[in-house]
Protein backbone atom coordinates (compact mmCIF):
# COMPACT_ATOMS: atom_id res chain seq x y z
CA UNK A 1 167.40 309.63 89.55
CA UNK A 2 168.17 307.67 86.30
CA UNK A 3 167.57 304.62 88.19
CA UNK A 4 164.43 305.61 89.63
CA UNK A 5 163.05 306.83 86.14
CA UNK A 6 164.41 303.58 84.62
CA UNK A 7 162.50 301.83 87.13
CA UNK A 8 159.47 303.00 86.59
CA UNK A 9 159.38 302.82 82.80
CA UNK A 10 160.19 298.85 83.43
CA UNK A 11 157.42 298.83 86.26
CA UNK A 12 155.01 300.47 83.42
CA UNK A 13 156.38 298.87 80.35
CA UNK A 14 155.79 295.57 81.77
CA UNK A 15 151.98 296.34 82.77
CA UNK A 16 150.87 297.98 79.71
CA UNK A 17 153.10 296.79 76.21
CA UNK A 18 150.79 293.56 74.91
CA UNK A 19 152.74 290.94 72.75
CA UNK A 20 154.21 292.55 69.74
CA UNK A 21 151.93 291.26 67.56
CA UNK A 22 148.96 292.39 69.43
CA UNK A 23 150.68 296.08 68.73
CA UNK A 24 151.09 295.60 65.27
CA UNK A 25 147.33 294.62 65.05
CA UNK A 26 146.30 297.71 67.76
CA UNK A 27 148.53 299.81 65.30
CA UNK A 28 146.40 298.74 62.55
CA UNK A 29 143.06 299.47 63.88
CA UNK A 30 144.56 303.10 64.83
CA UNK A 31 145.08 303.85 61.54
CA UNK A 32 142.15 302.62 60.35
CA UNK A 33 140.12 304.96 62.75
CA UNK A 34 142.59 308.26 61.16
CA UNK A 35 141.39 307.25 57.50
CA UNK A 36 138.25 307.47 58.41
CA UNK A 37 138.29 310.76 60.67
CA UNK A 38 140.93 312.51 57.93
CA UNK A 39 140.64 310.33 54.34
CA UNK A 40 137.67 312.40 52.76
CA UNK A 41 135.59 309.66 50.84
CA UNK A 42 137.03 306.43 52.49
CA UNK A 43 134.58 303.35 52.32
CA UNK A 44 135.17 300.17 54.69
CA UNK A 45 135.54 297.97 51.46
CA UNK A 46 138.41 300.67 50.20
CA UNK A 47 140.28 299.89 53.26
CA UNK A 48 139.59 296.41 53.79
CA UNK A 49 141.29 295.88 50.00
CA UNK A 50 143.81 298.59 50.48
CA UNK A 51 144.73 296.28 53.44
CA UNK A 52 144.40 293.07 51.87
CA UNK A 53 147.02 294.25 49.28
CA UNK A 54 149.80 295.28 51.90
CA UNK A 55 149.39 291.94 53.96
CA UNK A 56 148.95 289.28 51.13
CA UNK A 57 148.14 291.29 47.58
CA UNK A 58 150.22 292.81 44.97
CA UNK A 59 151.48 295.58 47.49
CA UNK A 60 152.91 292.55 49.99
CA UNK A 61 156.37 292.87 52.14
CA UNK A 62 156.90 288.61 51.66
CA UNK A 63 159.77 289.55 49.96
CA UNK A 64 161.57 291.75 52.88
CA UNK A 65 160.30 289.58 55.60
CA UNK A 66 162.07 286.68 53.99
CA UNK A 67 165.26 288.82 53.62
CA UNK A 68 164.48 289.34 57.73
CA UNK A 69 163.95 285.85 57.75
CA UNK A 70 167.12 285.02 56.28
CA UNK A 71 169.58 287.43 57.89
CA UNK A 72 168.41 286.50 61.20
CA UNK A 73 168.90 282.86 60.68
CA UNK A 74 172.44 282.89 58.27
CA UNK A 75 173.89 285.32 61.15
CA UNK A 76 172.58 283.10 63.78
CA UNK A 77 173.96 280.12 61.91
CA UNK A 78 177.75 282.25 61.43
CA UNK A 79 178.00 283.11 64.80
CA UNK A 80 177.43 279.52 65.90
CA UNK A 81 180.24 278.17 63.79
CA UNK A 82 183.07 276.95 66.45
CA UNK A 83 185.49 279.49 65.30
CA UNK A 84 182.94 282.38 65.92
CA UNK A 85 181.58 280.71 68.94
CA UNK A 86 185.25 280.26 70.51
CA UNK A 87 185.71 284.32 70.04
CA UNK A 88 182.59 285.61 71.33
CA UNK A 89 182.64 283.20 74.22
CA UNK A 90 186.37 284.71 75.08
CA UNK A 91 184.97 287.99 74.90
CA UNK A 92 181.97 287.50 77.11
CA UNK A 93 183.95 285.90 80.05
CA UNK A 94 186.04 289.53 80.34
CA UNK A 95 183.20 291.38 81.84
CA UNK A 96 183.47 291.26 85.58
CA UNK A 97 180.14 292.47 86.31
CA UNK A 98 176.36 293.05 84.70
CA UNK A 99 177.74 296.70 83.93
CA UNK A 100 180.92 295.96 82.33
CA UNK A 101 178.82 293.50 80.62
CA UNK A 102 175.85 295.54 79.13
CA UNK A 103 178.44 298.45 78.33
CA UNK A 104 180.72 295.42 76.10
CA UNK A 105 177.36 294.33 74.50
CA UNK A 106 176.72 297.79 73.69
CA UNK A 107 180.05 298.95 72.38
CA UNK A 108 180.10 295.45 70.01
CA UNK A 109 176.56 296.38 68.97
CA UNK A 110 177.08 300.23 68.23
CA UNK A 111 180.58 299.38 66.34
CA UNK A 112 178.50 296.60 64.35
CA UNK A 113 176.00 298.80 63.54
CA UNK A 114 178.01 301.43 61.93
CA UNK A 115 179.13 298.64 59.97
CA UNK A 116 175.60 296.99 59.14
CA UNK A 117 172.38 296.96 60.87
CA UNK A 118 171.79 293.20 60.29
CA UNK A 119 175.37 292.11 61.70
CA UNK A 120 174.44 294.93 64.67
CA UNK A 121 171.50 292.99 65.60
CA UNK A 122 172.52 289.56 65.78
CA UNK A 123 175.82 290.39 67.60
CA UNK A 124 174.49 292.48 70.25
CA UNK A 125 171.74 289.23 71.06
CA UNK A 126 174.41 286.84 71.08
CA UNK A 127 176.89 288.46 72.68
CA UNK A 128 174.59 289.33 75.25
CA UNK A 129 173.17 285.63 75.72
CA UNK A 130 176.74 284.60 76.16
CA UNK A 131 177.47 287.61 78.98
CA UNK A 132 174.49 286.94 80.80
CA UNK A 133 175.09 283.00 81.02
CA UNK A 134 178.15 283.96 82.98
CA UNK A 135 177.29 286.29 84.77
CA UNK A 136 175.84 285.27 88.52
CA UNK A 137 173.91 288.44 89.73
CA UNK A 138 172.93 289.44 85.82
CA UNK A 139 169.16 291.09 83.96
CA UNK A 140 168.92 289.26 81.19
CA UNK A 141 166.53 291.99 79.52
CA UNK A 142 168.93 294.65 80.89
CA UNK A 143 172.04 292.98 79.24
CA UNK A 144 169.63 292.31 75.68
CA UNK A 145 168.38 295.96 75.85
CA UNK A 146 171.95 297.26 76.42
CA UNK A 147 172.81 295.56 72.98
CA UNK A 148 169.87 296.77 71.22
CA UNK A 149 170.67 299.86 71.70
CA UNK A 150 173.80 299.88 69.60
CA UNK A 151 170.68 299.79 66.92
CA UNK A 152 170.16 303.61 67.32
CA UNK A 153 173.49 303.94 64.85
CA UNK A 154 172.67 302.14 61.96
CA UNK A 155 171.22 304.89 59.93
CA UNK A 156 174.64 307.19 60.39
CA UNK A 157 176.21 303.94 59.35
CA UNK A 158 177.82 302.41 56.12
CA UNK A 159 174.67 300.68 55.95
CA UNK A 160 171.99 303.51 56.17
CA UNK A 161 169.68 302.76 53.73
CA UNK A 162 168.87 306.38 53.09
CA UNK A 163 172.15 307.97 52.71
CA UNK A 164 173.00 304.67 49.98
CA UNK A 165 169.71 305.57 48.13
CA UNK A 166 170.71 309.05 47.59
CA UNK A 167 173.86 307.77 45.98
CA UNK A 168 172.47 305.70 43.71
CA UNK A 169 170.85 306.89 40.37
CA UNK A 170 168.94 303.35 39.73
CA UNK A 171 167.38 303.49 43.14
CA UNK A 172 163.54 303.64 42.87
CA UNK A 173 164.17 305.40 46.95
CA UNK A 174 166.81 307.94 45.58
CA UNK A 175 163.95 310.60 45.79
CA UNK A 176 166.30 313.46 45.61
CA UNK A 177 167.56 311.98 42.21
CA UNK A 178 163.73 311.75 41.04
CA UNK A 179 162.88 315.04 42.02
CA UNK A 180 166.29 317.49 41.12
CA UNK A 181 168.58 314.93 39.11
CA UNK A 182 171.12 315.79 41.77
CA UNK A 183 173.03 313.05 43.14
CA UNK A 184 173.89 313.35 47.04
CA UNK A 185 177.49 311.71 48.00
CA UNK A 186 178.06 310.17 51.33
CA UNK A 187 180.51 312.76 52.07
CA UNK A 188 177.29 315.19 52.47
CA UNK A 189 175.31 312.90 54.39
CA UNK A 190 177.02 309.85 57.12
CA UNK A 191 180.42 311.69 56.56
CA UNK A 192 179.65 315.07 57.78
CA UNK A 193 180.38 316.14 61.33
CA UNK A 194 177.14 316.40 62.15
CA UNK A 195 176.92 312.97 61.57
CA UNK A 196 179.64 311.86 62.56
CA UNK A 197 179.82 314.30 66.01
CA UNK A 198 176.22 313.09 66.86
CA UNK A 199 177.27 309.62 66.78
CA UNK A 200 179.89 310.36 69.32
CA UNK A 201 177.70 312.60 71.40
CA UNK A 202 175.02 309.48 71.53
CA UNK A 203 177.68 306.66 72.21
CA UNK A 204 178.46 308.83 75.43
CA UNK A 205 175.50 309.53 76.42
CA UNK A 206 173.95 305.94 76.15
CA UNK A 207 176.91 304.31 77.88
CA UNK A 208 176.29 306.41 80.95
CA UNK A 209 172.75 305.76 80.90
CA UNK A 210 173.68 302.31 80.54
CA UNK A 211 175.92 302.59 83.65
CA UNK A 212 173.30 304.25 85.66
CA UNK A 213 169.82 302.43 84.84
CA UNK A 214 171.71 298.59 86.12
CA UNK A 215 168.83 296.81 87.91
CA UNK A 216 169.16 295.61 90.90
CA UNK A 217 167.14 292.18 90.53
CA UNK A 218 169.08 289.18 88.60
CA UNK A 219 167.23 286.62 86.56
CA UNK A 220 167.94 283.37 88.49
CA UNK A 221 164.90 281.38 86.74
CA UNK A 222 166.87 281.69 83.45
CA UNK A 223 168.75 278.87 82.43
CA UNK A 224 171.66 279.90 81.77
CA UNK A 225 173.31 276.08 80.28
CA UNK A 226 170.73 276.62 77.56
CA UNK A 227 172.25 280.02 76.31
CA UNK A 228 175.57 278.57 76.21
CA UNK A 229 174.28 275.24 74.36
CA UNK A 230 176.51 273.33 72.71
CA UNK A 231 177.06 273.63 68.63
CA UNK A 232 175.55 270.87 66.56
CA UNK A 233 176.51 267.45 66.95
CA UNK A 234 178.05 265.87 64.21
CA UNK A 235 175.93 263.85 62.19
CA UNK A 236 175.49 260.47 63.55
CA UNK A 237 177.58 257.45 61.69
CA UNK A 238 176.34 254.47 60.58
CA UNK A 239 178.24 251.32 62.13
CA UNK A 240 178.73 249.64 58.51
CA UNK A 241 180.40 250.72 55.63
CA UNK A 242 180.05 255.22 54.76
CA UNK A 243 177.09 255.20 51.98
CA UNK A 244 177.40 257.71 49.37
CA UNK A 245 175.05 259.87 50.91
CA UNK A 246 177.38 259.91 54.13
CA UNK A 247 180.57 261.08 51.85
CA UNK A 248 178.07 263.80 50.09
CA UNK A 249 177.12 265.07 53.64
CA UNK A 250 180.51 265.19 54.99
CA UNK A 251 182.09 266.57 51.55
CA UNK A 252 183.81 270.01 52.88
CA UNK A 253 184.61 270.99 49.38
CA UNK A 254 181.10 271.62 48.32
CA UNK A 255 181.10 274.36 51.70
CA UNK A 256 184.20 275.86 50.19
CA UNK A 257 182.53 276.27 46.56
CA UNK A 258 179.53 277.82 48.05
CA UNK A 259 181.89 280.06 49.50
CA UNK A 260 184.38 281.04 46.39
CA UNK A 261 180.66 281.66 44.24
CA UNK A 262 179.47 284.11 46.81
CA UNK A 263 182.84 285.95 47.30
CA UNK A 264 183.18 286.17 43.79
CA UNK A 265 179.87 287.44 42.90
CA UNK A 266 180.52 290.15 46.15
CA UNK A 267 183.73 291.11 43.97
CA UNK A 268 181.91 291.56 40.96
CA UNK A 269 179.48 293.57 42.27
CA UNK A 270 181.62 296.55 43.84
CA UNK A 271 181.21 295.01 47.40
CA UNK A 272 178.15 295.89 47.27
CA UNK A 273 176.50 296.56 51.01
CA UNK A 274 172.40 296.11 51.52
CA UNK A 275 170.42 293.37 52.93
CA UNK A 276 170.63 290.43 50.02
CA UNK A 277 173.97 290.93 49.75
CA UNK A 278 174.27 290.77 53.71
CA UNK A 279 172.28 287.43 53.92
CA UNK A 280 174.58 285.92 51.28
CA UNK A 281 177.51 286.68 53.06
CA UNK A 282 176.65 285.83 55.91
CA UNK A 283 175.14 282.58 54.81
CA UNK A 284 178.34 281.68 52.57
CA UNK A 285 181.06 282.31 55.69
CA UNK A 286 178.86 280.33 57.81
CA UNK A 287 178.75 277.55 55.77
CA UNK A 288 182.71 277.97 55.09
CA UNK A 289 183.36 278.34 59.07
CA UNK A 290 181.08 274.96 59.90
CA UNK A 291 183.22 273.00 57.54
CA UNK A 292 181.00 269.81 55.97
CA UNK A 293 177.39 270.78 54.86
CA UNK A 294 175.55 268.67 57.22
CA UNK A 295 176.91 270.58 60.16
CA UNK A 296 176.04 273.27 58.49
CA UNK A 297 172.75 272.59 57.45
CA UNK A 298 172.08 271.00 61.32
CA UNK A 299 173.24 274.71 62.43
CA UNK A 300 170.89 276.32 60.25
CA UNK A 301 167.83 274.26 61.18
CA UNK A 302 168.51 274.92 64.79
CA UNK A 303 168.39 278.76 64.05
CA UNK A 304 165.37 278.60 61.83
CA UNK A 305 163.33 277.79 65.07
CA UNK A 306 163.66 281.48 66.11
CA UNK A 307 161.69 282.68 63.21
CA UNK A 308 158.21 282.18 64.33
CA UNK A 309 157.18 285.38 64.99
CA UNK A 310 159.18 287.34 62.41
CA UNK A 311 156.97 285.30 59.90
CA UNK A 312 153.83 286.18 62.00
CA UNK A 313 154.09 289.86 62.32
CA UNK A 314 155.68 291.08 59.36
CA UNK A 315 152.70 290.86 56.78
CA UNK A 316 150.50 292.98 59.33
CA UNK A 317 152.82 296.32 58.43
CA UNK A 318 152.60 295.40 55.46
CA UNK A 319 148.79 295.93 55.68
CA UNK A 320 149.61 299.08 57.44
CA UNK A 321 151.80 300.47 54.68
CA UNK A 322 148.83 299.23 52.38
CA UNK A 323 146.50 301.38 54.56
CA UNK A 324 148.35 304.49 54.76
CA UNK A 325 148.71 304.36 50.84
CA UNK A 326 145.17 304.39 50.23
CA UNK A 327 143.00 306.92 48.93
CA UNK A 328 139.37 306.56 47.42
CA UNK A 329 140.73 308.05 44.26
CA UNK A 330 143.23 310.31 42.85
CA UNK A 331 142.32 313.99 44.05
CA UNK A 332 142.43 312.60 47.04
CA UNK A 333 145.56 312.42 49.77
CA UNK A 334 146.20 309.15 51.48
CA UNK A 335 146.97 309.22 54.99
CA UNK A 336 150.42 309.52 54.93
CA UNK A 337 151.04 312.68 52.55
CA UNK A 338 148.15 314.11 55.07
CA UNK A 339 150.19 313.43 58.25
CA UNK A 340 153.80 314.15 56.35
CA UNK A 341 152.14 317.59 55.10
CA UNK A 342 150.93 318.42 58.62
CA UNK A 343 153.52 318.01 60.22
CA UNK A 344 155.71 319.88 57.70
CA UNK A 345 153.25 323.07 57.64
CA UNK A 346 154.54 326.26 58.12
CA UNK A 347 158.60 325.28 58.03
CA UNK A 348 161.13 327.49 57.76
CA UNK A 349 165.05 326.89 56.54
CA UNK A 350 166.25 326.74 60.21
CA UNK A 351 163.18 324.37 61.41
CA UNK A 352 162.59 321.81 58.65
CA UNK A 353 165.13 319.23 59.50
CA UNK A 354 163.62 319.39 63.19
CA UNK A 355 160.28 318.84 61.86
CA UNK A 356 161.29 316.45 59.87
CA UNK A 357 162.87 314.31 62.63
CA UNK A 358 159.39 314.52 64.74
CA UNK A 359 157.59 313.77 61.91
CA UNK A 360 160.24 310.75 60.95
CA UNK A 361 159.45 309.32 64.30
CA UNK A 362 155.40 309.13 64.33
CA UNK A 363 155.63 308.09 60.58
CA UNK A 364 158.31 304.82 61.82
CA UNK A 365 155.70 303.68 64.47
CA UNK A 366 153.59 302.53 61.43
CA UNK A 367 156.37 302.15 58.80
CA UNK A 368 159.49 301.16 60.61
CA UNK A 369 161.08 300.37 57.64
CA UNK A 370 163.85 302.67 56.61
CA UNK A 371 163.70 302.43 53.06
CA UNK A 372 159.98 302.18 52.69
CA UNK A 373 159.82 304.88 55.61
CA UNK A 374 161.84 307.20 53.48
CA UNK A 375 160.11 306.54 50.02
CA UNK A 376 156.72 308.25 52.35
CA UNK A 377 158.12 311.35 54.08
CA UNK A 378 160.63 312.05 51.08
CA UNK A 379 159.04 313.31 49.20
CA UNK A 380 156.94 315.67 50.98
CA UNK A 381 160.33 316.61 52.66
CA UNK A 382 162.32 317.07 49.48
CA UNK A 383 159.64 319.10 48.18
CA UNK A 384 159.29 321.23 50.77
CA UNK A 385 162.73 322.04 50.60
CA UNK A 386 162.59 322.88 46.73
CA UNK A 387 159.83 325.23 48.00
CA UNK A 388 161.67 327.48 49.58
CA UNK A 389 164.37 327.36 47.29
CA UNK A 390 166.84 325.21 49.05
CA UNK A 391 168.05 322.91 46.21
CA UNK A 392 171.49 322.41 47.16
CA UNK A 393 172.87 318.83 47.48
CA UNK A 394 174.36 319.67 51.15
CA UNK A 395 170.77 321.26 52.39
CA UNK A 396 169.07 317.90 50.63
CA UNK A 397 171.51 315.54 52.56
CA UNK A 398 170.34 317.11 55.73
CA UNK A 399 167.03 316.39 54.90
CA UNK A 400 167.07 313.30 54.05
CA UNK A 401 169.34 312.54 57.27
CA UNK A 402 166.81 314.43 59.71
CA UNK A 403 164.07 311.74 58.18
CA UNK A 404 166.93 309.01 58.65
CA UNK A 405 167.25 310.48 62.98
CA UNK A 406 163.94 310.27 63.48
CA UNK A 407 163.45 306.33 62.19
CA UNK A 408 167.09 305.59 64.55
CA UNK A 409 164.90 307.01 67.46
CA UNK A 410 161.97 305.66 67.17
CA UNK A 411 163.21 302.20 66.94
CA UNK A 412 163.62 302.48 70.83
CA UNK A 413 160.03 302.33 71.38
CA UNK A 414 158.59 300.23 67.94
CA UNK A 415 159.24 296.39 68.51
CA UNK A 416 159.27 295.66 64.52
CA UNK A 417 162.99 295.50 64.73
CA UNK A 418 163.46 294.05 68.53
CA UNK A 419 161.65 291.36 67.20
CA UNK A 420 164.98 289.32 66.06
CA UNK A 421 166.79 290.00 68.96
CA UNK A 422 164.09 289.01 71.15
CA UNK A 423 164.01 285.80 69.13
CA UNK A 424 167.49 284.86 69.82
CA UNK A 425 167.50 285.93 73.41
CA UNK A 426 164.06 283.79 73.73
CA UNK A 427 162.70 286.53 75.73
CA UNK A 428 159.23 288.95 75.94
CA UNK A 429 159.14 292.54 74.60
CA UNK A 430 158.33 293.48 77.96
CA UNK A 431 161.59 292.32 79.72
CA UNK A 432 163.58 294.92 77.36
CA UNK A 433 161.77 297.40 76.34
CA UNK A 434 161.42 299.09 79.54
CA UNK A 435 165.14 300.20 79.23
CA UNK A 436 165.07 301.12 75.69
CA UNK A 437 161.92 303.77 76.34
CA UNK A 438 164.87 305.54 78.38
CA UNK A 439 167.37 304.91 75.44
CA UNK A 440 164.95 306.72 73.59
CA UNK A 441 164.37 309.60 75.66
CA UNK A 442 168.56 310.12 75.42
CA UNK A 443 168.35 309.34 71.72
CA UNK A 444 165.51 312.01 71.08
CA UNK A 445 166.96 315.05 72.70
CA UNK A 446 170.51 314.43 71.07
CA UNK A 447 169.20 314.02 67.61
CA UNK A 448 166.67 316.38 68.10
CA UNK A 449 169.39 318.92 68.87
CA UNK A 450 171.46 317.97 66.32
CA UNK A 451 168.77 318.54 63.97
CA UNK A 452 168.53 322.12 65.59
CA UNK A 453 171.97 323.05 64.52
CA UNK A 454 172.43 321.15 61.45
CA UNK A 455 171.20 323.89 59.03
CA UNK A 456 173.58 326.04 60.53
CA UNK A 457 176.42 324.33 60.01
């Protein structure tokens, strides 16, 4: 049965789902139709300058998309380094079969994830690029959706952006902070057994889904030498005497100083975990673990060629976020407090974290952005929580994790976040997503019960 269900999501996947950019600009127009069926007063030059702002104004995301950017290309670069390389290629040859394979791609990727979403993503691509390649009777987008879906743990991770906001007082997304000067500790969020249980509940589940969906057709036309290319070649050497420039480009110790600044600076900074201080590690082991800086730098330029439509794509949500901001003036609600409040209406104790969690999910198809995501819906969440008197740290961390479920989920069926992974694997949205529509039928009824019983427990 799961096979036949997978099946046909694939079948329809791969007939309907348009480029991911094409459903970032769709995605746009939608929400430009809902500000002008629910956005009392909204004008088409309003919009068109509400957009304008999110994709290339004062309101733009250049600064996260290079962060994207950059933690796509500095992992891509670490796990390259001939070291790295020589361990993930030992663990991809243990995996006898295209199951054993997609359930070690997964179980890397969820394990990575708790640990931090931008190391989840990149190892779950590459490892699965390296399983596939030796693997005769393989689906590539079967092994690269297997991997994604380790993604589904981040936000009950040590990197969940949402839990680490409500930690931190200086956090302009610590909404609970801004609203009740109450501080939420980790131990009330991730930590719980809700959390924690959930996590083990959807590890289970997802690995026997896994097991079950396993196509039956390979992908012979891929070539398989390319995804286990060689690192990069040394830098050619001149037949006369080493120039200066030569000894400069082959000087290890400059690698090693890059590396000591960055650890050091990590040190300082309480080992501090979020996505600048990911790229920098990331970048610093990288160039540490490729030894002189022109191997490294020849690594990194290879991996930069996978960024093309990261830097594409990303701007258009930021038009979106720009678009569901906007209101005509100030007694006015934009879109987003409208579909937040609506779908919050008429909550009870026992219901609001489920509510929540549906809500979380149609808010992440146009903000998929955990942080931003939660700086929307917090609010209105938080609030209406305060509204019926529930003010208490623990009730607030469940809130704020319901919003957190609902984002994990819905990445299953938004491409924003596929779209590194599909860069490394070098392969169309519609080759993986077909599996991860199931993933995210499993992920929504186990977080969705979870967010059931959490005010009971």
């Amino acid at each position: 049965m799961i096979q036949r269900f997978t099946d046909l999501c694939v079948r329809y996947v791969e007939r309907f789902m348009p480029d991911p950019y094409l459903f970032a600009v769709i995605l746009t127009l939608v929400v430009v139709v809902m500000i002008l069926l629910w956005v009392p007063g909204a004008s088409g030059s309003g919009i068109i300058q509400s957009w304008y702002q999110g994709v290339w104004g004062t309101n733009n995301i250049f600064t996260f998309a290079l962060q994207m950017v950059l933690i796509l290309v500095s992992g891509y670069t670490l796990a390259e380094a001939p070291v790295v390389k020589k361990g993930l290629n030992w663990l991809a040859s243990k995996p006898r079969n295209q199951v054993e394979g997609a359930l070690l791609c997964f179980g890397a990727a969820a394990v990575a994830n708790l640990l931090n979403w931008g190391l989840g993503l990149v190892v779950g691509a590459l490892l699965g690029r390296r399983v596939f390649a030796r693997l005769s009777n393989a689906n590539f987008g079967y092994m690269i959706a297997a991997g994604y879906m380790g993604y589904m743990l981040w936000t009950n991770g040590l990197s969940s952006s949402i839990a680490l906001a409500n930690t931190d007082t200086t956090s302009k997304l610590n909404v609970i902070y801004t609203l009740t000067h109450q501080v939420v500790p980790l131990d009330l969020t991730i930590l719980q057994p809700y959390s924690y249980v959930t996590v083990i509940v959807a590890v289970a589940a997802l690995a026997l889904l896994i097991w079950k969906m396993a196509p039956h057709e390979t992908d012979d036309q891929v070539d398989r030498e390319a995804l286990l290319a060689s690192e990069p070649a040394e830098a050619p050497r001149n037949e006369g005497p080493r120039t200066f420039a030569d000894r400069l480009e082959g000087l290890w110790i400059l690698n090693v100083a890059l590396f000591l600044a960055g650890a050091t600076f990590f040190v300082i900074s309480g080992f501090a975990l979020n996505i600048s201080s990911m790229v920098m590690l990331f970048t610093i082991l990288a160039a540490a673990l490729h030894g002189t800086p022109i191997r490294f730098i020849r690594a990194f330029t290879e991996a930069a060629k996978t960024c093309g439509p990261l830097l594409l794509q990303y701007p258009l949500y930021g038009g979106i976020v720009g678009l569901l901001a906007y209101a005509p003036d100030t007694h006015t609600s934009p879109l987003q407090v409208i579909i937040s409040s609506a779908i919050v209406a008429g909550a009870s104790v026992a219901t609001l974290p489920f509510l929540n969690f549906l809500g979380s999910i149609v808010i992440s198809l146009f903000i998929p952005s955990g942080g931003g995501h939660w700086a929307v819906q917090g609010p209105i969440a938080v609030e209406t929580a305060l509204q019926m008197g529930q003010s208490s740290p623990a009730y607030l961390g469940k809130i704020s994790m319901s919003v957190a479920a609902g984002e994990a989920v819905a990445n299953m069926i938004q491409p924003f976040w596929l779209l590194p992974v599909l860069a490394i694997a070098k392969l169309n949205v519609r080759r993986v997503m077909g599996y991860t529509v199931a993933a995210f039928l499993v992920g929504f009824v186990i977080f969705g019960v979870a967010m059931l019983v959490v005010p009971y427990v």
